[in-house]
C-alpha atoms as a PDB file:
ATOM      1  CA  UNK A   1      -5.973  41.251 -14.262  1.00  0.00           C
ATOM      2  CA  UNK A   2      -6.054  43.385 -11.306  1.00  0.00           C
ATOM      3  CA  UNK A   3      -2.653  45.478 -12.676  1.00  0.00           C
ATOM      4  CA  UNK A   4      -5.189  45.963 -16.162  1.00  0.00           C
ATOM      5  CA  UNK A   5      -7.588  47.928 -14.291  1.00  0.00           C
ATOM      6  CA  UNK A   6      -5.525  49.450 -12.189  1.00  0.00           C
ATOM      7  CA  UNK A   7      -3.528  50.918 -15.446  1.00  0.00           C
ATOM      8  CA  UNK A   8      -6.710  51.583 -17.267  1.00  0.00           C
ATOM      9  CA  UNK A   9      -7.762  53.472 -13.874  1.00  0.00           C
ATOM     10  CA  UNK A  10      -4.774  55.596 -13.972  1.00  0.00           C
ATOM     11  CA  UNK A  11      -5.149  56.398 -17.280  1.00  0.00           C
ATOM     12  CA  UNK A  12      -8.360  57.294 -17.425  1.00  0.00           C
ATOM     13  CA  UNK A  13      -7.829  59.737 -14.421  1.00  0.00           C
ATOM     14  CA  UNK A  14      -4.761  61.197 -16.244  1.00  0.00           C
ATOM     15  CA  UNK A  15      -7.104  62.059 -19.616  1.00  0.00           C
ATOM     16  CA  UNK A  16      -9.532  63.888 -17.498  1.00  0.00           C
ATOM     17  CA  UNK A  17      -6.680  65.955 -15.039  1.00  0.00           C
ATOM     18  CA  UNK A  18      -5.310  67.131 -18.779  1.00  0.00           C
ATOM     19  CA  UNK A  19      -8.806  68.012 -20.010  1.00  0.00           C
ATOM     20  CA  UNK A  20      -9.548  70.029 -16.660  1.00  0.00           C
ATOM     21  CA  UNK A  21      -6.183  71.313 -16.997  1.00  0.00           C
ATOM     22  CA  UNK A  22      -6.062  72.815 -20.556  1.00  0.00           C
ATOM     23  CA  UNK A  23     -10.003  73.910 -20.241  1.00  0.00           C
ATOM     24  CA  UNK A  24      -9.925  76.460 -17.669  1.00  0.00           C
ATOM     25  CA  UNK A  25     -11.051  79.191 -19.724  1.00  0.00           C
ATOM     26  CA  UNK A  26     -14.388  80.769 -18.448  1.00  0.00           C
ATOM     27  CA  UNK A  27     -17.977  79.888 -20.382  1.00  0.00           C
ATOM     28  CA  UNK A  28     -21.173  81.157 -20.080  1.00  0.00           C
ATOM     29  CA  UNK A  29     -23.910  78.190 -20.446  1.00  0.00           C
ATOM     30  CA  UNK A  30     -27.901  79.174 -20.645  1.00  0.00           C
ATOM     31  CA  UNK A  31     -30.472  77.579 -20.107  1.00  0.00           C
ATOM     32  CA  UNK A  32     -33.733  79.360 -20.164  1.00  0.00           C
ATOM     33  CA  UNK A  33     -33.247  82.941 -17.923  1.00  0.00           C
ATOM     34  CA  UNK A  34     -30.772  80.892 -16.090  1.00  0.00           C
ATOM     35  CA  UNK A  35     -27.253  81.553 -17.034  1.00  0.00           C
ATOM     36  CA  UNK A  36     -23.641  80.473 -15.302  1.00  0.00           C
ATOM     37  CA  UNK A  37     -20.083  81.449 -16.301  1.00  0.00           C
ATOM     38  CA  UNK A  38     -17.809  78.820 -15.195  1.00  0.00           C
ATOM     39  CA  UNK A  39     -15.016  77.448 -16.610  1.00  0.00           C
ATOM     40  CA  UNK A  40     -15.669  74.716 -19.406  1.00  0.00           C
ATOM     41  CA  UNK A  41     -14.266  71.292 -17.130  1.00  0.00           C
ATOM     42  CA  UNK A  42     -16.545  72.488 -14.634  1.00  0.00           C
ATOM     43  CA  UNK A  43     -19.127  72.426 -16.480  1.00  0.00           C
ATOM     44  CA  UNK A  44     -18.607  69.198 -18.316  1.00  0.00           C
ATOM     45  CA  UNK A  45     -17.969  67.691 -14.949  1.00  0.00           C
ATOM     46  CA  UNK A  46     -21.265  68.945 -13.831  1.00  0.00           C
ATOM     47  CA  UNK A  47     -23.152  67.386 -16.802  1.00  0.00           C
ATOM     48  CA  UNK A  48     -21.358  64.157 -16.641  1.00  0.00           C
ATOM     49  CA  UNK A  49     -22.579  63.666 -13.014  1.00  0.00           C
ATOM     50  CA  UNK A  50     -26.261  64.794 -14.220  1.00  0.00           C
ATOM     51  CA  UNK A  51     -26.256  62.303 -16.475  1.00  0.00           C
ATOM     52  CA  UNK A  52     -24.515  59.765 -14.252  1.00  0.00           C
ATOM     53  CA  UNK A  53     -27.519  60.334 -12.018  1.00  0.00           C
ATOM     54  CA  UNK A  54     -30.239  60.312 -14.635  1.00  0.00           C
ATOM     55  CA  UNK A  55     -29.315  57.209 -15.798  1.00  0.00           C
ATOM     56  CA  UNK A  56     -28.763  55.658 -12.307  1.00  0.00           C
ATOM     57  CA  UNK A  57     -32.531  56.528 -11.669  1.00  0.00           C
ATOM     58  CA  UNK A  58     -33.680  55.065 -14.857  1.00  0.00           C
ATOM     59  CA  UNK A  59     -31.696  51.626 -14.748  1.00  0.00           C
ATOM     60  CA  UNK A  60     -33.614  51.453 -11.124  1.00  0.00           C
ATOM     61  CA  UNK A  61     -37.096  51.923 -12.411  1.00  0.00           C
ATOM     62  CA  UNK A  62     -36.338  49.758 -15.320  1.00  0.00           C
ATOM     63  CA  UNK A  63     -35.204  46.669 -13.079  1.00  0.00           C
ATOM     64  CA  UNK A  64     -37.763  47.658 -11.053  1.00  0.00           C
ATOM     65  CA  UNK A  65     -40.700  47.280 -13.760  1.00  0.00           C
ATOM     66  CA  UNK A  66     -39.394  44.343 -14.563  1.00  0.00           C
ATOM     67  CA  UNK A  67     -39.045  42.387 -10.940  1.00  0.00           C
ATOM     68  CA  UNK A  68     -42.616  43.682 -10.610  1.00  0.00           C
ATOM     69  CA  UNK A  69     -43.668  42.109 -14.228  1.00  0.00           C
ATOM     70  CA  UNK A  70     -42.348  38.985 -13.438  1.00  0.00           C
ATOM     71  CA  UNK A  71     -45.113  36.139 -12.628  1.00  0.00           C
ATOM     72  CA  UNK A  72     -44.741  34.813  -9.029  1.00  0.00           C
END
């Protein structure tokens, strides 16, 4: 089972080296007045950890709410 993840590790690292790879053109992203030119894996690499982290926070309050519901 170990040699399953391992490959599925691998290849999942491999799909994202290619994407960064072939998507090095520069982008400009806005937001508001702010804007950033950077090239497009950058910036999906930069979302994908904002939304790693948003949804870290929000499984935490979650559990949280709910060890705090629970009847002692």
């Amino acid at each position: 089972m170990r040699w399953v993840h391992l490959t599925a590790i691998v290849l999942i690292v491999a799909v994202i080296v290619l994407f960064c790879l072939q998507n090095l053109e520069l982008v400009t992203m806005s937001f508001l007045r702010f804007s950033v030119r950077a090239p497009l894996a950058v910036l999906a690499v930069v979302a994908y950890f904002l939304g790693t982290m948003t949804g870290a926070t929000l499984l935490a309050l979650v559990r949280r709410s709910v060890r705090g519901a629970r009847p002692s």
